[in-house]
Protein backbone atom coordinates (compact mmCIF):
# COMPACT_ATOMS: atom_id res chain seq x y z
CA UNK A 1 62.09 61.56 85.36
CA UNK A 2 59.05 61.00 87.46
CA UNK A 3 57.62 58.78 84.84
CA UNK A 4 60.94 56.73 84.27
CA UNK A 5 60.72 55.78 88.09
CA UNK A 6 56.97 54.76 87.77
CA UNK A 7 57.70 52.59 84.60
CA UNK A 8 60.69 51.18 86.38
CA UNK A 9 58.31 50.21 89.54
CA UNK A 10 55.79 48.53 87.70
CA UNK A 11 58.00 46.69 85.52
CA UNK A 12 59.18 45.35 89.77
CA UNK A 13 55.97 44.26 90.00
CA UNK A 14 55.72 42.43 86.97
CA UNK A 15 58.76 40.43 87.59
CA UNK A 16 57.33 39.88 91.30
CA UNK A 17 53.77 38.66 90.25
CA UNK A 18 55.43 36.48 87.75
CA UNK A 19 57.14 34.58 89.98
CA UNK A 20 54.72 33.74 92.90
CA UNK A 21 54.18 30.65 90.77
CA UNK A 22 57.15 29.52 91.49
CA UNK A 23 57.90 30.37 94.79
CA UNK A 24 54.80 27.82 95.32
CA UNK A 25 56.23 25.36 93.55
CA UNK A 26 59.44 25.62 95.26
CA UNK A 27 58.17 26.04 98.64
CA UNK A 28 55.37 23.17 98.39
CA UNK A 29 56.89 20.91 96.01
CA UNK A 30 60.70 21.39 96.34
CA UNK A 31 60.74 22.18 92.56
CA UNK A 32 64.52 22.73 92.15
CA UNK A 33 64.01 24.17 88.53
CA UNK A 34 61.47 27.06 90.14
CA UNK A 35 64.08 27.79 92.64
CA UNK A 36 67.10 28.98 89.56
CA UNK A 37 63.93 30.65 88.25
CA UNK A 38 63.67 32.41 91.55
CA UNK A 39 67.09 33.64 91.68
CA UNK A 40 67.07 34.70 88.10
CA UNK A 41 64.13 36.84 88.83
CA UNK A 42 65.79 38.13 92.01
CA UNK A 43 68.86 39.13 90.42
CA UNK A 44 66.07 41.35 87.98
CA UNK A 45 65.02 42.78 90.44
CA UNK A 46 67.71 43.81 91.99
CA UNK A 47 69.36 45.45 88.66
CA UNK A 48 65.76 47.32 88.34
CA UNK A 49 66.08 48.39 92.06
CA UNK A 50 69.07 49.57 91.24
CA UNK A 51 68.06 51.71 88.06
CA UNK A 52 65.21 52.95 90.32
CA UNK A 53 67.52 54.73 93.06
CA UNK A 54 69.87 55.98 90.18
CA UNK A 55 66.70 57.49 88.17
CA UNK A 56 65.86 58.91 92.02
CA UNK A 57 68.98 60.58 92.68
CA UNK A 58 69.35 61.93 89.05
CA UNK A 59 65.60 63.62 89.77
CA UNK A 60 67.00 65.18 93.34
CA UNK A 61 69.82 66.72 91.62
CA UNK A 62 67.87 68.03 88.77
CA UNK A 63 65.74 69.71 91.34
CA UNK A 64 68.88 71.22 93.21
């Protein structure tokens, strides 16, 4: 499982480095089209955050 979770983490900080871009262009320019891109990318992450305390707990009771 450990190596699930690790794949799982990295592909969060893929989708996070991805969209620095633009958060810049929404913050500085008001880009409303980087904004739905924002959200889009937010709502990724939170499915993968998601898979990444299931793939956790799954592990703990594994162990148990």
């Amino acid at each position: 499982m450990k190596i699930m979770t690790q794949e799982l983490i990295t592909q969060l900080v893929t989708v996070l480095t991805d969209v620095q871009t633009d958060v810049e262009k929404f913050d500085t320019k008001g880009n409303k089209a980087a904004g739905t891109r924002i959200r889009k990318a937010m709502q990724t992450v939170k499915g993968l955050a998601q898979d990444v305390r299931v793939a956790v707990s799954e592990a703990n009771k594994a162990k148990a």
